[in-house]
C-alpha atoms as a PDB file:
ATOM      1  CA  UNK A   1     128.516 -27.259 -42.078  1.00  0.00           C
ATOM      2  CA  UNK A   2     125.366 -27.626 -44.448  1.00  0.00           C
ATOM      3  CA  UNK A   3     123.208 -24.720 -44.598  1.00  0.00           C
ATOM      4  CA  UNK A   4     120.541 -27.157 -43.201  1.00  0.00           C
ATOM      5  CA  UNK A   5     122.460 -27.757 -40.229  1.00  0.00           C
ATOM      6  CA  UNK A   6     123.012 -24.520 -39.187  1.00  0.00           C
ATOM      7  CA  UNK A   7     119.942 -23.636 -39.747  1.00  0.00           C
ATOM      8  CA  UNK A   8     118.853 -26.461 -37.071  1.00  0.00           C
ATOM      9  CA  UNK A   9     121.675 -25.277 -34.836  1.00  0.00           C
ATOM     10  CA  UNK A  10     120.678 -21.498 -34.734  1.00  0.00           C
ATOM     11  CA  UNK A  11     117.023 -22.593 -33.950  1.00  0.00           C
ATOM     12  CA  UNK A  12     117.429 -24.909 -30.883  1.00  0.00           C
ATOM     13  CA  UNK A  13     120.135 -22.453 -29.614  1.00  0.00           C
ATOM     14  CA  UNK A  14     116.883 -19.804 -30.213  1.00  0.00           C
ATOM     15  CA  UNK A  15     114.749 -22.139 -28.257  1.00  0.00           C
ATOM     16  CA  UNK A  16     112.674 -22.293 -31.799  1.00  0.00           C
ATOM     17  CA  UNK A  17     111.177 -25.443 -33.241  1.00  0.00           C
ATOM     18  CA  UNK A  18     113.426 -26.778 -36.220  1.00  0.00           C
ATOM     19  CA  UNK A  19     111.565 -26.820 -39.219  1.00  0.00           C
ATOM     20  CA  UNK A  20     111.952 -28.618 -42.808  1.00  0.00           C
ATOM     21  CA  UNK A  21     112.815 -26.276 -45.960  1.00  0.00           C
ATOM     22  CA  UNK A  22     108.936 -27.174 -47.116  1.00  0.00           C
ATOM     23  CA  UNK A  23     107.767 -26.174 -44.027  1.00  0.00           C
ATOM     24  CA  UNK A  24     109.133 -23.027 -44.004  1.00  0.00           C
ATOM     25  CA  UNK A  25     107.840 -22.898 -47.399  1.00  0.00           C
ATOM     26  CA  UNK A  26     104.427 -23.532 -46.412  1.00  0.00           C
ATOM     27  CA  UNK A  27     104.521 -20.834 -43.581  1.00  0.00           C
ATOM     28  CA  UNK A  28     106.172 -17.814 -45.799  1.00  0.00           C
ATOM     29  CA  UNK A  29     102.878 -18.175 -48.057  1.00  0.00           C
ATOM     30  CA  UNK A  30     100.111 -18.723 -45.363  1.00  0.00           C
ATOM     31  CA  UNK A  31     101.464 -16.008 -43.940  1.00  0.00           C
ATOM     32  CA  UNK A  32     101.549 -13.904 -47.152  1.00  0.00           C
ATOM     33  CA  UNK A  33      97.964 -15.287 -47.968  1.00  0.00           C
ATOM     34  CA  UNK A  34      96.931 -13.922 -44.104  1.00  0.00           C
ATOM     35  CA  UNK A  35      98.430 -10.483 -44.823  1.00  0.00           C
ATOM     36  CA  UNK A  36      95.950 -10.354 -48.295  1.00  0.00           C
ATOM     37  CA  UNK A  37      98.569 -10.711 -50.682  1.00  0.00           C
ATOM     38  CA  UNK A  38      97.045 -11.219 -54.046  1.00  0.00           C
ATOM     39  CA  UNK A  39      97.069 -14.781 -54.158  1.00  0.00           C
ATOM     40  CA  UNK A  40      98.636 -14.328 -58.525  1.00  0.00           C
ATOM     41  CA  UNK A  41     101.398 -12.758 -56.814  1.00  0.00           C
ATOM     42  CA  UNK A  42     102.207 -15.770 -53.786  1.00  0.00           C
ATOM     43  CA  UNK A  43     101.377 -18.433 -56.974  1.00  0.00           C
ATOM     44  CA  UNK A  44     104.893 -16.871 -58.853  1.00  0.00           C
ATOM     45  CA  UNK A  45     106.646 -16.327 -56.226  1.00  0.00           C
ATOM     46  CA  UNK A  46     106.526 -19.663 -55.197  1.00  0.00           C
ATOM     47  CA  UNK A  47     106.544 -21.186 -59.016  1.00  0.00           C
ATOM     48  CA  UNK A  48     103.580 -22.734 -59.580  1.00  0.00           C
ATOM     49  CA  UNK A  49     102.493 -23.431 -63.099  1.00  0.00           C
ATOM     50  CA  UNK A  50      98.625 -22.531 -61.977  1.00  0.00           C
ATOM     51  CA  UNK A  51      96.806 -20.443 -59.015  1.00  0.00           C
ATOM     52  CA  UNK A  52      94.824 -23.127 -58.424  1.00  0.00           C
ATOM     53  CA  UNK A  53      97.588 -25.438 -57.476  1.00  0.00           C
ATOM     54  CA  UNK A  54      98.446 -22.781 -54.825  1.00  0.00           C
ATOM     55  CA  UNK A  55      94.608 -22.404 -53.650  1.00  0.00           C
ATOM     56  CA  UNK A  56      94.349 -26.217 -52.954  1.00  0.00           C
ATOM     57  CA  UNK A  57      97.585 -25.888 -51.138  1.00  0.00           C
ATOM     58  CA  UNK A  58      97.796 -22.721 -49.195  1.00  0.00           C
ATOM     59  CA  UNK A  59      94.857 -21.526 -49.218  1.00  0.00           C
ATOM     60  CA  UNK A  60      92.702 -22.849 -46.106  1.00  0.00           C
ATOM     61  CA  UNK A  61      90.887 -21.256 -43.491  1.00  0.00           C
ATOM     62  CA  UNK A  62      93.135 -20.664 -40.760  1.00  0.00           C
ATOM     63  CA  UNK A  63      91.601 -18.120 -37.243  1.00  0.00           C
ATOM     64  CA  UNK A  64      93.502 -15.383 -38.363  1.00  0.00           C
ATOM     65  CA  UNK A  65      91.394 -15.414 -42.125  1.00  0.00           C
ATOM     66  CA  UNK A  66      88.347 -16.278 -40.107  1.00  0.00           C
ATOM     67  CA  UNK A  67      88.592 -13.649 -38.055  1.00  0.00           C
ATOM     68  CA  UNK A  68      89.007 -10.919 -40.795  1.00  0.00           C
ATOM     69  CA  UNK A  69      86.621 -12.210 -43.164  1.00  0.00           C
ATOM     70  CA  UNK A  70      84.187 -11.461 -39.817  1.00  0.00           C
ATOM     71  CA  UNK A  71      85.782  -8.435 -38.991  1.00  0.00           C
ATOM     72  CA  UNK A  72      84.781  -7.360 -42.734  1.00  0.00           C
ATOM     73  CA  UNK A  73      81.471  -8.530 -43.112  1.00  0.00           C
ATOM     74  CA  UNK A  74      80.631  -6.494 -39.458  1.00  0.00           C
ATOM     75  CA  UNK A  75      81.415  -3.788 -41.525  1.00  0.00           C
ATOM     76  CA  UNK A  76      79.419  -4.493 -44.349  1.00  0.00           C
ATOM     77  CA  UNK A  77      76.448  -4.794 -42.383  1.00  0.00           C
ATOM     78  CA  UNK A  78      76.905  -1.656 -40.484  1.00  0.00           C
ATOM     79  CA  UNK A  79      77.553   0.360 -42.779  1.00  0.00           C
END
């Protein structure tokens, strides 16, 4: 059995959505990018010759960097 397909087999038996290679890809580094890794650090670890490559790729607003960019300027101005 490929590693593909039981990959696809352990997710439907989880009830999970079965997801492509590249879009597990994609959600590792939105998800690092979320958390604040340093986006030098998400650009090598997923081999790209440039950070901006990774920027025009990854990087978009999603709610939850929305929501913290908010959270932080709140705190700027009351401070």
């Amino acid at each position: 059995m490929s590693c593909r397909a039981w990959a696809n087999s352990k997710c439907k038996r989880a009830g999970l959505p079965i997801l492509s290679p590249h879009a597990l890809r994609h959600t590792h580094a939105v998800h690092l990018l979320e958390a604040g890794a340093n986006i030098k650090y998400v650009s090598e670890r997923l081999g790209h010759k440039s950070v901006k490559i990774t920027a025009d790729t990854y990087l978009h607003v999603t709610q939850k960097i929305e929501d913290d960019a908010l959270a932080l300027y709140e705190q700027y101005v009351h401070a």
